[in-house]
Every structure is written in C-alpha cells, then in structure tokens.
N, C-alpha and C. Protein backbone atom coordinates (compact mmCIF):
# COMPACT_ATOMS: atom_id res chain seq x y z
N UNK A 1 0.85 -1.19 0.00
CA UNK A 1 0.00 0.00 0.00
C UNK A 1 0.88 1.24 0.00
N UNK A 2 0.50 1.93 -0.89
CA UNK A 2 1.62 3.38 -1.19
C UNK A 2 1.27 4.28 0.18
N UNK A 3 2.04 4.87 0.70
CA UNK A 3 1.68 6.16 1.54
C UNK A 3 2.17 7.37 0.86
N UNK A 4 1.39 8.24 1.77
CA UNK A 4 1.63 9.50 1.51
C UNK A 4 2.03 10.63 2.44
N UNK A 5 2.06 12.06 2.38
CA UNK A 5 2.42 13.20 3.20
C UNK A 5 1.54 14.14 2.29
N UNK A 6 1.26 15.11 2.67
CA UNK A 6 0.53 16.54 2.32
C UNK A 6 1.78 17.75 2.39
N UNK A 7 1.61 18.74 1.41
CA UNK A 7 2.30 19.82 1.62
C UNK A 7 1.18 20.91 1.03
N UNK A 8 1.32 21.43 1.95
CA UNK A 8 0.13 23.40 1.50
C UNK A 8 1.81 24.51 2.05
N UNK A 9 1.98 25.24 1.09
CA UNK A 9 2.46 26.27 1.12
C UNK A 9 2.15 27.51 1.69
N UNK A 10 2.63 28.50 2.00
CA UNK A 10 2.26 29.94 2.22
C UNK A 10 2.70 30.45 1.41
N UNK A 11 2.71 32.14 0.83
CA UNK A 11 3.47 32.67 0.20
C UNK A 11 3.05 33.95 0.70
N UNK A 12 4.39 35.02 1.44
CA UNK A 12 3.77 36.28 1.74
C UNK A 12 4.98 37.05 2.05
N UNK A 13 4.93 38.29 2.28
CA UNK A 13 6.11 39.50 2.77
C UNK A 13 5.95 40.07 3.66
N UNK A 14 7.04 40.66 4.24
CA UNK A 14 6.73 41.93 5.34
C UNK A 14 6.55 40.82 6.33
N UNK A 15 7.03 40.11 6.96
CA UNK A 15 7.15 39.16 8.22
C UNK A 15 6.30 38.58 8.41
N UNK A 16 5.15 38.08 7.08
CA UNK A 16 3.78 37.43 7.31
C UNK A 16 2.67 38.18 7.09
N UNK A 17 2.83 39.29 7.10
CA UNK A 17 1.34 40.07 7.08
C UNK A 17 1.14 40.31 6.04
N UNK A 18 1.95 40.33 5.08
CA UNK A 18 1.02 40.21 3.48
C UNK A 18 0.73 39.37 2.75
N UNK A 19 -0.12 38.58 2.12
CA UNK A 19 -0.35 37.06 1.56
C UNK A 19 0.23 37.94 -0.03
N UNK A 20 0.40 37.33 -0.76
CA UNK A 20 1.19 36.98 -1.83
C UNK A 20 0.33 36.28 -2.61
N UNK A 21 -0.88 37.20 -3.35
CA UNK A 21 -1.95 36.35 -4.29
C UNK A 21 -0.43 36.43 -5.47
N UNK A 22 -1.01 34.73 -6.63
CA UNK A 22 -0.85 34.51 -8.31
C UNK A 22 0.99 34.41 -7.80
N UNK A 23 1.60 33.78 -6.98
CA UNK A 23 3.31 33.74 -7.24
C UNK A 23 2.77 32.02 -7.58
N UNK A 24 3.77 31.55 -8.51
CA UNK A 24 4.08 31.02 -9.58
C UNK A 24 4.58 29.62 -8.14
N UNK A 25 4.45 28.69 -7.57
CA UNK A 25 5.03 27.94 -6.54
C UNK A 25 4.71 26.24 -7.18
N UNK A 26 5.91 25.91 -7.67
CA UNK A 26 6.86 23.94 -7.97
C UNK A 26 7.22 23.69 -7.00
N UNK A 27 6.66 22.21 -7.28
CA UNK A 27 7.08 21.22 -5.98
C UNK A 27 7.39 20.17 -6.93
N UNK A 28 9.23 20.04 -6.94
CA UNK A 28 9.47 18.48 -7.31
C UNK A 28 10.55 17.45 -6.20
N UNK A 29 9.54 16.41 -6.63
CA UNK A 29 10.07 15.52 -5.47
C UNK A 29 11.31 14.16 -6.08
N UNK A 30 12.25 14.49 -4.92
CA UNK A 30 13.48 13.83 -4.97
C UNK A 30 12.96 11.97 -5.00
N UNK A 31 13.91 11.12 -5.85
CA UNK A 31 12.98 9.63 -5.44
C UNK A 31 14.31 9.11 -5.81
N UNK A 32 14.69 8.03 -5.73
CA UNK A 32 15.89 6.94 -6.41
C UNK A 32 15.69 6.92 -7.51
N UNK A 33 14.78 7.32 -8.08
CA UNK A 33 14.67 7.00 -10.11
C UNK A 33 14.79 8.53 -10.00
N UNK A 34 15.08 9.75 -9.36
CA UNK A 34 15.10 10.98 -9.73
C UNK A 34 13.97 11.93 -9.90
N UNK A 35 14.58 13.03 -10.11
CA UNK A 35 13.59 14.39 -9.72
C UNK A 35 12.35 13.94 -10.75
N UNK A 36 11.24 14.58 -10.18
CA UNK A 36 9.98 14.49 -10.80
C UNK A 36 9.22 16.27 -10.39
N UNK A 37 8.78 16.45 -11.34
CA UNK A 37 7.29 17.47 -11.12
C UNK A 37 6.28 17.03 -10.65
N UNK A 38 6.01 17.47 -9.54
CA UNK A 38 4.63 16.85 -8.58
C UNK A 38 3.32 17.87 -9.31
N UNK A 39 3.96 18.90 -9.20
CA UNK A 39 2.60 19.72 -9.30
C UNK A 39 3.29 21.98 -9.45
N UNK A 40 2.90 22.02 -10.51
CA UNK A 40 2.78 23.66 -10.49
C UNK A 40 1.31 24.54 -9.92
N UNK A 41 1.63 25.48 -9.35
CA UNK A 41 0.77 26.38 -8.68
C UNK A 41 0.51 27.72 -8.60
N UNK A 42 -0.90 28.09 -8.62
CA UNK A 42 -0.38 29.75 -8.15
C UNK A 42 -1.13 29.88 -6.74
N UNK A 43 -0.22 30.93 -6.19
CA UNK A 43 -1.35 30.98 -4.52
C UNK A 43 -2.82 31.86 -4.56
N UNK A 44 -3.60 31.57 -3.60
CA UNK A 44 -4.71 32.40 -4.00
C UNK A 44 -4.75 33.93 -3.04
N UNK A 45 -5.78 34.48 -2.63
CA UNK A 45 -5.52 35.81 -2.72
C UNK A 45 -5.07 35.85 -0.59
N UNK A 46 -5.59 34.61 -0.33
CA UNK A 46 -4.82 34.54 1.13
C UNK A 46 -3.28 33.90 0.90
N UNK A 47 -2.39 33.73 0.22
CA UNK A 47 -1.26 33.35 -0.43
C UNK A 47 -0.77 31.84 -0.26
N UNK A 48 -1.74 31.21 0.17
CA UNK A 48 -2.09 29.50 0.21
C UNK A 48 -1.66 28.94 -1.44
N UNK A 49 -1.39 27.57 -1.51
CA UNK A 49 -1.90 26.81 -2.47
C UNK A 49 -2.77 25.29 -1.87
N UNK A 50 -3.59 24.80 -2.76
CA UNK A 50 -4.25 23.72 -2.56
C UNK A 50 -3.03 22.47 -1.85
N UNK A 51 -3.64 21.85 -1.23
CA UNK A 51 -2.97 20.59 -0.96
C UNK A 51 -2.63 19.59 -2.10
N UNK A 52 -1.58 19.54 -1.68
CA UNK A 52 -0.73 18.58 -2.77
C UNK A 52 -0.12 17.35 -2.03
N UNK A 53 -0.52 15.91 -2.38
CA UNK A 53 -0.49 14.96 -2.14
C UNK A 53 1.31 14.27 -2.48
N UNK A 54 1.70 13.74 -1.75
CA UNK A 54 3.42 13.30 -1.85
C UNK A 54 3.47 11.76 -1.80
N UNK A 55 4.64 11.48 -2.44
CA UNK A 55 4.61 9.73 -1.71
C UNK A 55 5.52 9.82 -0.43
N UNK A 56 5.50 9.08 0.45
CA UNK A 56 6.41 9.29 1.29
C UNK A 56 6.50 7.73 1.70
N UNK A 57 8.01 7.65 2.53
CA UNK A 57 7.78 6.13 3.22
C UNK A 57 6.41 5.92 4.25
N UNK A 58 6.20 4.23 5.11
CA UNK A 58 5.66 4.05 5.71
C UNK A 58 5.69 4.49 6.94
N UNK A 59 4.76 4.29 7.66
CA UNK A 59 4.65 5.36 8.79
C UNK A 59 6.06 4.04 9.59
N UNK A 60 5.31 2.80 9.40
CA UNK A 60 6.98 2.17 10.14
C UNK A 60 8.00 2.22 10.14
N UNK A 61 8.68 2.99 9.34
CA UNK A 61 9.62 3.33 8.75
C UNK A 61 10.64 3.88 9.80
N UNK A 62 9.95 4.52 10.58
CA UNK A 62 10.41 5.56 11.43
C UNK A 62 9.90 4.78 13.36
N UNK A 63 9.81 3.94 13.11
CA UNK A 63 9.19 3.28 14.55
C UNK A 63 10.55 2.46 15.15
N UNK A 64 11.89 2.50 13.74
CA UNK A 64 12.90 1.68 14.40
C UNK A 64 14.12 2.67 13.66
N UNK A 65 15.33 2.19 14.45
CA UNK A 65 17.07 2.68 13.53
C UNK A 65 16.69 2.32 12.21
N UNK A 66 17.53 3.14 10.91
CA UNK A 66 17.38 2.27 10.03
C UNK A 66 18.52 3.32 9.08
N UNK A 67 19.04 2.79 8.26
CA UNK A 67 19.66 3.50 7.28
C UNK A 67 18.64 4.45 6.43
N UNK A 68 17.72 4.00 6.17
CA UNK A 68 16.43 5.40 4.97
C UNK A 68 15.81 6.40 6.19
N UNK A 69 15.56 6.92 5.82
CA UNK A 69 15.10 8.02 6.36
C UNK A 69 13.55 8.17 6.56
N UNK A 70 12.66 8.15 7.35
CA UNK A 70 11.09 8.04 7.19
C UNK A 70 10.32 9.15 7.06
N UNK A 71 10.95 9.92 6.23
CA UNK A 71 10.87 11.08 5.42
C UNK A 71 10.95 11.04 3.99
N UNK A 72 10.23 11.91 3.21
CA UNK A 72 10.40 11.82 1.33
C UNK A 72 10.75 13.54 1.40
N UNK A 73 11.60 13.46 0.58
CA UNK A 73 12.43 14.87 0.50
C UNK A 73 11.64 16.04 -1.37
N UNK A 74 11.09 16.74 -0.89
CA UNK A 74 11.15 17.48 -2.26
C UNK A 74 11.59 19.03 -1.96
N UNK A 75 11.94 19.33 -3.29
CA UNK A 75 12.05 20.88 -3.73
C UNK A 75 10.85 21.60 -4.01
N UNK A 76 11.05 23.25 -3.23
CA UNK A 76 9.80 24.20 -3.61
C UNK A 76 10.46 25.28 -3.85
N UNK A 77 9.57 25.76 -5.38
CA UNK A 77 10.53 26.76 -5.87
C UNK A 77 8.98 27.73 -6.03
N UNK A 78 9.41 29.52 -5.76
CA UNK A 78 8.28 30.38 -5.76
C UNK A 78 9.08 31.24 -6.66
N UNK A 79 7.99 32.10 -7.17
CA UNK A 79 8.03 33.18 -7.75
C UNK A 79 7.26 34.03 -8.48
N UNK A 80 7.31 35.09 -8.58
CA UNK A 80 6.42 36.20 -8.40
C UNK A 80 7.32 37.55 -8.90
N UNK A 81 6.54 38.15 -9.77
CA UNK A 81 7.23 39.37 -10.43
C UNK A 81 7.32 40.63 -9.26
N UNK A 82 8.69 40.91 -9.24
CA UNK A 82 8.60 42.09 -8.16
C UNK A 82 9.57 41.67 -6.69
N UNK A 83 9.80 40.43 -7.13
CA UNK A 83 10.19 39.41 -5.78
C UNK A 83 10.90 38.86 -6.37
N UNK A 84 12.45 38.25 -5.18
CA UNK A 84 13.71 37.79 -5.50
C UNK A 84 12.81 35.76 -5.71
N UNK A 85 13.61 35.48 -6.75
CA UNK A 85 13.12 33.85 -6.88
C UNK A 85 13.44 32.99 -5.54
N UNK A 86 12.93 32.00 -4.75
CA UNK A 86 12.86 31.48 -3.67
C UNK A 86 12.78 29.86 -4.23
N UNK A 87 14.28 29.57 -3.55
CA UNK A 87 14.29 27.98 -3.89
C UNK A 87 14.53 27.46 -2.22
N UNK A 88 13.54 26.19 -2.05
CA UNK A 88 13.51 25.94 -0.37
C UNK A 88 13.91 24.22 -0.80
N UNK A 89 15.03 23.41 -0.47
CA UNK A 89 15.44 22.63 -0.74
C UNK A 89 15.26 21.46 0.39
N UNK A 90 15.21 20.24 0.26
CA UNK A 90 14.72 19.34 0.95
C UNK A 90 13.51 19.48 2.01
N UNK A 91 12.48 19.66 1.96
CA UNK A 91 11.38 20.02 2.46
C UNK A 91 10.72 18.42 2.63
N UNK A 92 10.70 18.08 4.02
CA UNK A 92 10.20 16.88 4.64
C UNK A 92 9.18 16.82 4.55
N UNK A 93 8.45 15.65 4.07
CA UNK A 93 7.31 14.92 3.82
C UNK A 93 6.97 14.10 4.70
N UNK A 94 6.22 13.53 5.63
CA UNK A 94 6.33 12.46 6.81
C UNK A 94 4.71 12.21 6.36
N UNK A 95 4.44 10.65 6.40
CA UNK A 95 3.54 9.92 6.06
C UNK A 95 2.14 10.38 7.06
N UNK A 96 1.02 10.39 6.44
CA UNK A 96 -0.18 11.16 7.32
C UNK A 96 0.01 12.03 7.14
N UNK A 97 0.85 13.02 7.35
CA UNK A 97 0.78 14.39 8.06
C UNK A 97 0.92 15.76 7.13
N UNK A 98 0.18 16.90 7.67
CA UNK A 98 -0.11 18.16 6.56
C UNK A 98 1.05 18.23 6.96
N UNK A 99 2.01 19.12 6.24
CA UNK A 99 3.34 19.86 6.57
C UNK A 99 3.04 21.48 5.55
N UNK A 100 3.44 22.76 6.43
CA UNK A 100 2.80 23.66 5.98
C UNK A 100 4.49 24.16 5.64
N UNK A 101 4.50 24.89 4.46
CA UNK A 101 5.76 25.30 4.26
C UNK A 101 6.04 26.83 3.84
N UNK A 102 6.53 27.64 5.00
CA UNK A 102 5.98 29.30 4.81
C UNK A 102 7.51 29.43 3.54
N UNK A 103 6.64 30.62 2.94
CA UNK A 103 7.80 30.72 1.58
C UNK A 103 7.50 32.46 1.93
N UNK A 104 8.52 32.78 2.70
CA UNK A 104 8.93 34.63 2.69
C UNK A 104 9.44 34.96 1.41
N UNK A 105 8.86 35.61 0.74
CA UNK A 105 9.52 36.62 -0.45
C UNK A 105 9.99 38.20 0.18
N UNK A 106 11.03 38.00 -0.45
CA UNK A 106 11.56 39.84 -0.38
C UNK A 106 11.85 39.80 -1.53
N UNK A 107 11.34 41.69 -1.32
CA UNK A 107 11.25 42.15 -3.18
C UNK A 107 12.67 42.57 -3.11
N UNK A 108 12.34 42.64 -5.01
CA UNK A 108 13.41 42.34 -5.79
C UNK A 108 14.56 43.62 -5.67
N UNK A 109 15.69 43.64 -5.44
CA UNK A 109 16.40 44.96 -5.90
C UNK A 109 17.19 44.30 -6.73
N UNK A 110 18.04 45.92 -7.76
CA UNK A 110 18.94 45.12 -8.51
C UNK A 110 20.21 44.44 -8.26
N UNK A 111 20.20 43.44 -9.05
CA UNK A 111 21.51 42.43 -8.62
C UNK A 111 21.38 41.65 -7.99
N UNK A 112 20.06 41.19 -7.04
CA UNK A 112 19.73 40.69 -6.55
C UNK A 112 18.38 39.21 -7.30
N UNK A 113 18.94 38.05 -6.90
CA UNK A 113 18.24 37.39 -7.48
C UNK A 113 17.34 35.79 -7.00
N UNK A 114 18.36 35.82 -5.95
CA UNK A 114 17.73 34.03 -5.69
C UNK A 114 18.09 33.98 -4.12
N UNK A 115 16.88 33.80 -3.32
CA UNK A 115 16.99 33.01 -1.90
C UNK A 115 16.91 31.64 -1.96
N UNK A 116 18.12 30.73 -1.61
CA UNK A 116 18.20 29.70 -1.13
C UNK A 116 18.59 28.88 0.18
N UNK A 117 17.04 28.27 0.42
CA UNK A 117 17.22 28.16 1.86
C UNK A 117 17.30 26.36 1.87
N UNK A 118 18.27 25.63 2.25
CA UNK A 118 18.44 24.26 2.65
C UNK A 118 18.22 23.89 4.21
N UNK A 119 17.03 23.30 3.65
CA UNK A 119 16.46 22.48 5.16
C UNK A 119 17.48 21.57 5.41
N UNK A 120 17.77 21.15 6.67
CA UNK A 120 19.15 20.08 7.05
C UNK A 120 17.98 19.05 7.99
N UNK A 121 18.50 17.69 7.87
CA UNK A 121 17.03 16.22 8.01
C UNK A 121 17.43 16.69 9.33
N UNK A 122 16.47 16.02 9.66
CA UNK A 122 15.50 15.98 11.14
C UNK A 122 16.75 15.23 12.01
N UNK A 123 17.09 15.40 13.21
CA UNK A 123 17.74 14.24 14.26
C UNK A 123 17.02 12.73 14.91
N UNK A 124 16.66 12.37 13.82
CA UNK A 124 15.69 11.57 14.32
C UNK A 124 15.91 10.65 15.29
C-alpha cells in the first residue's frame, strides 16, 4: 500500500502580514529513479496553495534505527514578479501528516536574485 504526506504552502512579505496572491510555486520531489514534477501552482488571494499529495515512506519506517530516512524529501521553488526567486530545498514529507511550508519573499532589488534556503534532516 503506497503512503503518503501533504504539503500546503504559504506565500507572503513583510514578516507574514502580506499574503502573496498569483506567485508562480513547484514542488518536485526527490525519489531513487530521480527528480519528478509533482505539481505547479499559483497561490490564492490569502497566499495558500491547494494541498498537494506526496509519496512518502511508511509510517513504520520511522518506529525503528534504520539507514532510509522516514521522510520523502522534495524541492519548492516560488516566484512572483517584483520578488527575488525562492528555492527551499529538501522540504520533509512524513507519512499522514499536513506539513505547511511558509515561503517569505523579499522584493526584488537590482543584482539581486535568488533566496536559497536548505532544510538540514531531522535528528531523528
């Protein structure tokens, strides 16, 4: 039986208080056969996107030691005209569970172009 994880995004500025309607937000997920496109998005006018469904390991997975990880790892990439591009790298998936993933944009100045933020795995 396949499992899964949930991911809903945020997208907003100014330390949260502005939602971020129509930014452009990819989610592709890392697997042993390689990167895949799960799903493209735009946020709506509270700066949400719909729930997007993941594979992830079994929830047992994580009930003992083990060399894999009981986590499924993907990439979320945002963007939005006016705003520096936002790449959020290994973003944990855990079986059952919503995982909400806030995506801060700061606008754009020149020369300025790409926030990249790398999540580091869990201590499990």
């Amino acid at each position: 039986m396949p499992y899964s994880g949930t991911l809903v995004t945020r997208v907003f500025t100014s330390r949260g208080q502005l939602p971020i309607q129509d930014a452009f937000v990819s989610v592709v997920q890392h697997s042993d056969e390689g990167d895949r496109l799960l799903d493209v998005q735009t946020s709506n006018r509270s700066g949400n996107t719909t729930p997007i469904t993941i594979s992830s390991p079994s929830p047992q997975s994580s009930q003992s030691p083990s060399e894999s990880d009981p986590f499924a790892l993907c990439d979320v990439w945002v963007e939005r005209q006016g705003f520096r591009l936002m790449v959020v790298k290994n973003v944990q998936i855990f079986p059952d569970i919503i995982s909400v993933q806030d995506l801060p944009l700061i606008p754009q100045i020149a020369g300025e172009s790409t926030d990249i933020v790398v999540i580091t795995p869990q201590d499990l």
